[in-house]
C-alpha atoms as a PDB file:
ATOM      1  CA  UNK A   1      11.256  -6.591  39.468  1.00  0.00           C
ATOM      2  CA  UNK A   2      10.818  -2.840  38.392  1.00  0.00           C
ATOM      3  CA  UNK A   3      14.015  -3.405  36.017  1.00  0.00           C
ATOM      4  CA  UNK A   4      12.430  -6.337  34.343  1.00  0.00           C
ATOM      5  CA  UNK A   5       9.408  -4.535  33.895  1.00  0.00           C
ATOM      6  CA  UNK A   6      11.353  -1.497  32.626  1.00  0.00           C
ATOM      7  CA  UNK A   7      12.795  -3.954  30.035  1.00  0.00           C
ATOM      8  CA  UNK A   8       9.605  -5.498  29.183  1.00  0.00           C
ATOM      9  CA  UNK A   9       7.991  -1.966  28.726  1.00  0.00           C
ATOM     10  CA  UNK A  10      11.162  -0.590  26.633  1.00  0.00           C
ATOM     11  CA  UNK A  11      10.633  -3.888  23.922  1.00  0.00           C
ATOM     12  CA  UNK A  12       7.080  -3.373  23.456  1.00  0.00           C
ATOM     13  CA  UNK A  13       7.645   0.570  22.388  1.00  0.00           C
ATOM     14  CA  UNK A  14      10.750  -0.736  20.082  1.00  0.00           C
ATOM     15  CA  UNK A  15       8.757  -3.548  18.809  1.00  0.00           C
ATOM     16  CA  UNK A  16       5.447  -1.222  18.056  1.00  0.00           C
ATOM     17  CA  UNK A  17       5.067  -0.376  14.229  1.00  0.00           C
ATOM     18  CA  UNK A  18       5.876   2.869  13.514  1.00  0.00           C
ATOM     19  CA  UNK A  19       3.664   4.865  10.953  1.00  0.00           C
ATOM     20  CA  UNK A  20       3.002   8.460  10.586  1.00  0.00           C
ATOM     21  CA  UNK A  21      -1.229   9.664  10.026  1.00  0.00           C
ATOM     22  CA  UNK A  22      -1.201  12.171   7.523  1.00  0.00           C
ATOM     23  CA  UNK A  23      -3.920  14.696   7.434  1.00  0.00           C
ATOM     24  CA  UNK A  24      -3.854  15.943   3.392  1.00  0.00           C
ATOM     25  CA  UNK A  25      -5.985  18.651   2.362  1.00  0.00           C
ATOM     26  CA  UNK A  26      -7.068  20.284  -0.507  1.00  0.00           C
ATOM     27  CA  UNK A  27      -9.699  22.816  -0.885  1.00  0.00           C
ATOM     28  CA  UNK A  28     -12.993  21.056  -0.284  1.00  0.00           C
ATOM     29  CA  UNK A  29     -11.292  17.691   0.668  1.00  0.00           C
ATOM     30  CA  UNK A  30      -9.365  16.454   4.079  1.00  0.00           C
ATOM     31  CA  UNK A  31      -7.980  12.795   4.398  1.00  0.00           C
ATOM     32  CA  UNK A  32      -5.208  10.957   6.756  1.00  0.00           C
ATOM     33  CA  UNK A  33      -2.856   8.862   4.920  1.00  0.00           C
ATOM     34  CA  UNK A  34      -0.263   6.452   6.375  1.00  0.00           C
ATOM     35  CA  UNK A  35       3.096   7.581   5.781  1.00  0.00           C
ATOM     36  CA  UNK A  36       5.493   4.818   7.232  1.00  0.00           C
ATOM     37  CA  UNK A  37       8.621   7.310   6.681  1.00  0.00           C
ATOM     38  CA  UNK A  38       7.961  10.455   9.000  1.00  0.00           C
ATOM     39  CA  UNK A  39       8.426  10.686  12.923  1.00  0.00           C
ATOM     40  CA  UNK A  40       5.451   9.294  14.164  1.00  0.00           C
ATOM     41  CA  UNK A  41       3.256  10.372  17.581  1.00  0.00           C
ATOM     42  CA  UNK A  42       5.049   9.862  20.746  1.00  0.00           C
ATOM     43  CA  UNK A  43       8.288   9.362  19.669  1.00  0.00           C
ATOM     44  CA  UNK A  44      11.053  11.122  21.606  1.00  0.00           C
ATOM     45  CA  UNK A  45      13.169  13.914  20.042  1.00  0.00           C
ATOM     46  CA  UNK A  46      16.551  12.263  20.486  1.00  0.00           C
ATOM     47  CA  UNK A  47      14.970   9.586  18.283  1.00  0.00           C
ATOM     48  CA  UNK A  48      13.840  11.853  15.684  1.00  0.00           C
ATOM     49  CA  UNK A  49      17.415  13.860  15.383  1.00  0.00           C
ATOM     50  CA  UNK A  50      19.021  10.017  15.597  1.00  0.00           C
ATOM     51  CA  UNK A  51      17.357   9.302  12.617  1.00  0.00           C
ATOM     52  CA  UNK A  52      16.609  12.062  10.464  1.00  0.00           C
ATOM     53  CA  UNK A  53      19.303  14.969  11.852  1.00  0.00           C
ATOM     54  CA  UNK A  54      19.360  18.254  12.798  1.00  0.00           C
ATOM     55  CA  UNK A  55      16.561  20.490  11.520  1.00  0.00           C
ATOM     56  CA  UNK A  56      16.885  22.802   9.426  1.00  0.00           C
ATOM     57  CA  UNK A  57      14.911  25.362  11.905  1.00  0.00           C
ATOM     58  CA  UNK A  58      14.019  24.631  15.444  1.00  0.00           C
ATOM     59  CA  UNK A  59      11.133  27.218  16.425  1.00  0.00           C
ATOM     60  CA  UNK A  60      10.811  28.425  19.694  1.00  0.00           C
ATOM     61  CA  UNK A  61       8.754  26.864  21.793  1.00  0.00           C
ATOM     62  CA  UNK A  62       5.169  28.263  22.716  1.00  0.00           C
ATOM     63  CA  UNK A  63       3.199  27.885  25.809  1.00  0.00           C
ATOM     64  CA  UNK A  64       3.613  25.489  28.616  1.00  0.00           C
ATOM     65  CA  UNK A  65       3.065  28.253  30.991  1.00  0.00           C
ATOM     66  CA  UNK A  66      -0.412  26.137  32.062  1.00  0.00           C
ATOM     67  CA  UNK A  67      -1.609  22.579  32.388  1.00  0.00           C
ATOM     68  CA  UNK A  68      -3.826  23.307  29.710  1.00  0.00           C
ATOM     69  CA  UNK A  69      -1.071  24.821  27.744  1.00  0.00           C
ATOM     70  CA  UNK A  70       1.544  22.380  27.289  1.00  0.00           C
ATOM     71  CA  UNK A  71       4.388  23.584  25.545  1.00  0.00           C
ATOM     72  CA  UNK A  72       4.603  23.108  21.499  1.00  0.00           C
ATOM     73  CA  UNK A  73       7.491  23.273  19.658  1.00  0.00           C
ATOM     74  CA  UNK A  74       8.151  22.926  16.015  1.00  0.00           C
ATOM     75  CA  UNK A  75      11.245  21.479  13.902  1.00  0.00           C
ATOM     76  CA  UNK A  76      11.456  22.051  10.253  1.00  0.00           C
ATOM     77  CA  UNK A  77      12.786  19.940   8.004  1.00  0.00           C
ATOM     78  CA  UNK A  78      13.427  19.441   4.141  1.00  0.00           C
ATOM     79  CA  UNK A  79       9.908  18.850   2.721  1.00  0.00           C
ATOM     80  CA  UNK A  80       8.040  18.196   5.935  1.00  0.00           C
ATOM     81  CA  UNK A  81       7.879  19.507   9.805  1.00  0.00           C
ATOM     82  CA  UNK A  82       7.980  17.886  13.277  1.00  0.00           C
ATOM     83  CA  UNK A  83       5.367  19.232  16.028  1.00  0.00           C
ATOM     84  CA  UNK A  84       6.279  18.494  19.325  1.00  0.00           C
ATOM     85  CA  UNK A  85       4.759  18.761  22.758  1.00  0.00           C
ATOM     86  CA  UNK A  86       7.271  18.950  25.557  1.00  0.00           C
ATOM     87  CA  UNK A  87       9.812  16.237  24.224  1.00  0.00           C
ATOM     88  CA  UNK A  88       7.390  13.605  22.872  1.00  0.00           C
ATOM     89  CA  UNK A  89       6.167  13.713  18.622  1.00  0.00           C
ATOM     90  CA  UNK A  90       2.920  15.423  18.424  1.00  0.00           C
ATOM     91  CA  UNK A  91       2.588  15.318  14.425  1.00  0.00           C
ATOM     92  CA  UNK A  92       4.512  15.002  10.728  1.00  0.00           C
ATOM     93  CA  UNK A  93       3.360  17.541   8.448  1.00  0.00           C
ATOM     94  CA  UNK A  94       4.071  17.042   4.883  1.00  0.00           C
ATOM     95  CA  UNK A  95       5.047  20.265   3.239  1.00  0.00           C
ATOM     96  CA  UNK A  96       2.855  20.475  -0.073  1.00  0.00           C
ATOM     97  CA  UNK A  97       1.549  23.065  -2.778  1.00  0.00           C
ATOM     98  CA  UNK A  98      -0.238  24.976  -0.500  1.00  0.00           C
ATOM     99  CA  UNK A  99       2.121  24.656   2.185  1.00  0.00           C
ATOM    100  CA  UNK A 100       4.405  27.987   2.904  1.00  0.00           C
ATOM    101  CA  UNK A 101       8.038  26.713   3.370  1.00  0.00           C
ATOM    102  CA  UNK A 102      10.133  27.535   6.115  1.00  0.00           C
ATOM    103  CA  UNK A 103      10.915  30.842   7.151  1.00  0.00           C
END
């Protein structure tokens, strides 16, 4: 029973559309888009490096030396980053104008 219920469990998170919310802002004006092409919350980080590679810069992790400080990493890639918490997406972040690029 647990194994079917695995299964079931393991289609409905395959099956789930997958879209990124995309916070842009410019001075004076903040707005989430939908951007269907960027890791998207709670997907795993073996999924994100399965589909778009290594990073270009892994940054250490920070925190998750208290419940209420789970531990946040961040991957860069070309033209946007990955924030994680523990192993699970957190948020995409487009780089843009304003955006510093990666060190």
């Amino acid at each position: 029973m647990a194994r079917w219920m695995l299964t079931a469990l393991l289609a409905l998170l395959v099956a789930a559309p997958a879209h990124a919310e995309i916070l842009r802002i410019e001075p004076g004006v903040y707005s989430v888009i939908q951007e269907p092409s960027l890791p998207v919350r709670g997907q795993h980080q073996s999924h994100v490096v399965a589909r778009y590679g290594q990073p270009l810069e892994r940054h250490a992790t920070v925190g998750g030396n208290r419940p209420l400080h789970p531990p946040i990493t961040r991957w860069d890639y070309d033209g946007f980053s990955v924030v994680f918490e523990g192993p699970l997406v957190l948020h995409s972040v487009i780089h843009g104008p304003h955006t510093p690029p990666p060190r």
